[in-house]
Protein backbone atom coordinates (compact mmCIF):
# COMPACT_ATOMS: atom_id res chain seq x y z
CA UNK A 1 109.29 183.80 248.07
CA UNK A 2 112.25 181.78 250.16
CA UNK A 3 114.85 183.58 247.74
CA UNK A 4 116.82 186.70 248.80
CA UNK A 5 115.84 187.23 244.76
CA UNK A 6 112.53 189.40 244.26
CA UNK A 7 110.29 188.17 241.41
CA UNK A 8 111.54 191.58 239.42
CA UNK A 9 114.77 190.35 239.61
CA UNK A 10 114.01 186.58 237.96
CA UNK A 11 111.73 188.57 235.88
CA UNK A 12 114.05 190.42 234.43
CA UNK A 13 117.07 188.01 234.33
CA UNK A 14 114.31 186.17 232.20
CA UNK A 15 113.80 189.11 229.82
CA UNK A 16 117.93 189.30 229.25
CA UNK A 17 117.72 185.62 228.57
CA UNK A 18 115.01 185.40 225.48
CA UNK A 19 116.63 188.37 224.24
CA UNK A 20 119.73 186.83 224.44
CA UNK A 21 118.32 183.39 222.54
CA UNK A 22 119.54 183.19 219.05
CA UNK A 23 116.16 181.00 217.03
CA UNK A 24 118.32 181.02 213.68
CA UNK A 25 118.99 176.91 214.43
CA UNK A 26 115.34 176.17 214.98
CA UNK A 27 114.22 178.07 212.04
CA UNK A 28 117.07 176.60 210.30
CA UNK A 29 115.60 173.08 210.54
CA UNK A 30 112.45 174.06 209.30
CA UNK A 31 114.07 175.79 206.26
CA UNK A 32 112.74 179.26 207.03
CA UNK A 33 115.62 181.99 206.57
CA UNK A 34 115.86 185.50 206.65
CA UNK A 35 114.25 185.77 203.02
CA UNK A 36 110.67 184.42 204.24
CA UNK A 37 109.50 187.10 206.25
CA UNK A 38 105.81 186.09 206.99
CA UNK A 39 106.72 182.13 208.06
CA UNK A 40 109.73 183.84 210.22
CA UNK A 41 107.66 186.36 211.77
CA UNK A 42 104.96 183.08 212.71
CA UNK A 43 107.58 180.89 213.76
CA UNK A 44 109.34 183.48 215.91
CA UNK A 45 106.24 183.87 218.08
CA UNK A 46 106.39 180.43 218.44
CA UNK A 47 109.61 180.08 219.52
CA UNK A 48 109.04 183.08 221.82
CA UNK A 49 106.32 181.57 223.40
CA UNK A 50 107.53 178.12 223.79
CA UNK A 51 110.63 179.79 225.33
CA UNK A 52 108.59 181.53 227.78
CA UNK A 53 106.34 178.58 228.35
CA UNK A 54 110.17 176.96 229.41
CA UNK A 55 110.49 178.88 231.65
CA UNK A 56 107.32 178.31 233.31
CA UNK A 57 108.34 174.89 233.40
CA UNK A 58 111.40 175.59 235.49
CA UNK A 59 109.56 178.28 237.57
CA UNK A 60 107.84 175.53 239.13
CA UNK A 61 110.76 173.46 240.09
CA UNK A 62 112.77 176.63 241.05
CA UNK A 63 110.27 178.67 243.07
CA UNK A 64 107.28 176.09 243.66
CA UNK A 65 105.27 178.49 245.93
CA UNK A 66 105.59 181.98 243.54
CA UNK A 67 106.52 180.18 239.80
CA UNK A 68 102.81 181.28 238.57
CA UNK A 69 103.15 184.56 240.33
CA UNK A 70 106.27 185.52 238.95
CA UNK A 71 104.93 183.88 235.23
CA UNK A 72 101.94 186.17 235.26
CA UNK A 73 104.21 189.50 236.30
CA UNK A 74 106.28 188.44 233.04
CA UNK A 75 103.46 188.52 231.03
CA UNK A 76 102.38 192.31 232.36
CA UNK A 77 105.70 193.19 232.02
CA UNK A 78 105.49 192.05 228.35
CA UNK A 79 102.23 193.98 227.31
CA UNK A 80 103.55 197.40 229.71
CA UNK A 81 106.66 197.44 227.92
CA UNK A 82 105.53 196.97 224.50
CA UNK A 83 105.48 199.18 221.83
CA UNK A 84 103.47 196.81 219.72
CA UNK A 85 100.71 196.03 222.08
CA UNK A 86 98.93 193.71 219.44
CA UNK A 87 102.41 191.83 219.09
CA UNK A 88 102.44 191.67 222.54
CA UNK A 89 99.07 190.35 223.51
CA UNK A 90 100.02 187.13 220.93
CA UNK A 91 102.82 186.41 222.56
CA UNK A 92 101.19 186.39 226.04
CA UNK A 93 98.75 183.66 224.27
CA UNK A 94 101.17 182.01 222.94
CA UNK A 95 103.38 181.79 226.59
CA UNK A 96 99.67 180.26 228.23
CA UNK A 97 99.30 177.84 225.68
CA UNK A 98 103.21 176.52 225.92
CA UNK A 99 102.87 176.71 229.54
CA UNK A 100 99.59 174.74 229.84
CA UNK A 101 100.99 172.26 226.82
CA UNK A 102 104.69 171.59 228.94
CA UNK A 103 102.46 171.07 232.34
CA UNK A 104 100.95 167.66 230.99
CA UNK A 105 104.44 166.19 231.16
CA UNK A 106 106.44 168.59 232.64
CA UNK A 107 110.41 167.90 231.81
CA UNK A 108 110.53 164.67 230.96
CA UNK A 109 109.19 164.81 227.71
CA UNK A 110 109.09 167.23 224.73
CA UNK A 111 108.34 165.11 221.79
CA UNK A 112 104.45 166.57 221.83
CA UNK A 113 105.65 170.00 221.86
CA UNK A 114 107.56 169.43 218.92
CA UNK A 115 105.35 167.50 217.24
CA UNK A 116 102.86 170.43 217.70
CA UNK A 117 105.34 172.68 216.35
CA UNK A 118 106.55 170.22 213.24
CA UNK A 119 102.93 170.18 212.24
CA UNK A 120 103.11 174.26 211.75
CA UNK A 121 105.67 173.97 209.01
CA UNK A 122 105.64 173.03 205.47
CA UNK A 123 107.27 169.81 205.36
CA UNK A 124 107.03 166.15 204.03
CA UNK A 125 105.59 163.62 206.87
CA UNK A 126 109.54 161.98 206.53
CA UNK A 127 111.23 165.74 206.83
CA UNK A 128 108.74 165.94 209.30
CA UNK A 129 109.56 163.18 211.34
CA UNK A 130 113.06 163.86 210.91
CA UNK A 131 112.61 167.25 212.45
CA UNK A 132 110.10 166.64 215.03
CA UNK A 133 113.20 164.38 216.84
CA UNK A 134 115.97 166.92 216.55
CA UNK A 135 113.53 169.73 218.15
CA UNK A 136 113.24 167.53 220.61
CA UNK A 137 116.51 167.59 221.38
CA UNK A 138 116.40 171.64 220.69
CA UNK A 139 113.62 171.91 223.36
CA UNK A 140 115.92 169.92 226.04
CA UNK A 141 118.44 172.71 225.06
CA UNK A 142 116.52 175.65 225.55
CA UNK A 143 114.80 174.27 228.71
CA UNK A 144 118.28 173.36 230.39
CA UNK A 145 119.96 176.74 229.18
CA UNK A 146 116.62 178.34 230.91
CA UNK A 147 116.92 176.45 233.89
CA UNK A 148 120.18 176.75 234.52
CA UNK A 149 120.20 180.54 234.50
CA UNK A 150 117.01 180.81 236.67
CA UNK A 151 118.61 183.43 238.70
């Protein structure tokens, strides 16, 4: 790694900042609040995932030579330090499958992402539609709060 930064210190600067991340505005737009418990709990480990799989993204442009490294000590650190390893384990699938879904395009575009993640909820195809362009916009933010805060 060329950084005087050791991949437990990104690591856990990356644990403060999905911890920090407030989902309330993405649920929001798919109408799920507090009340619905079940499509919360699913869309949360979305989220979670597709925050993690975010920072993947900017792994690569940040540390180009250790981004999958320091990705895949993440992910231990995730299943070590859980107290729900099932809940865990999930959320480690659900980082891959972000990760592998945001390499096809990298930053430039998010629109399949959220058109992936539109298709989970229960809306109309014109809510849906709707939707699937503002979480574009909602990925962009995540990614560039993420990126930004690398280290």
């Amino acid at each position: 790694m060329n950084s005087v930064y050791t991949h437990e210190e990104v690591i856990e600067n990356f644990l403060a900042l999905i911890d920090s991340w407030d989902f309330d505005a993405e649920l929001k737009r798919f109408g799920i609040g507090p009340m619905s418990i079940l499509r919360r709990r699913r869309m949360l480990l979305e989220f979670k995932g597709l925050f993690a799989g975010l920072w993947r993204l900017a792994l690569s442009r940040s540390f180009p030579k250790d981004g999958q490294q320091i990705f895949e000590g993440y992910l231990e650190a995730v299943v070590i330090r859980s107290q729900n390893n099932k809940k865990a384990l999930r959320h480690v699938e659900r980082a891959r499958y972000y990760a592998k879904m945001l390499a096809v395009r990298g930053d430039t575009d998010f629109s399949e992402v959220s058109r992936h993640l539109a298709s989970l909820a229960r809306l109309s195809e014109a809510a849906r539609k709707n939707v699937t362009l503002k979480l574009a916009l909602d990925i962009r933010q995540m990614y560039n709060f993420i990126f930004e805060r690398m280290i």
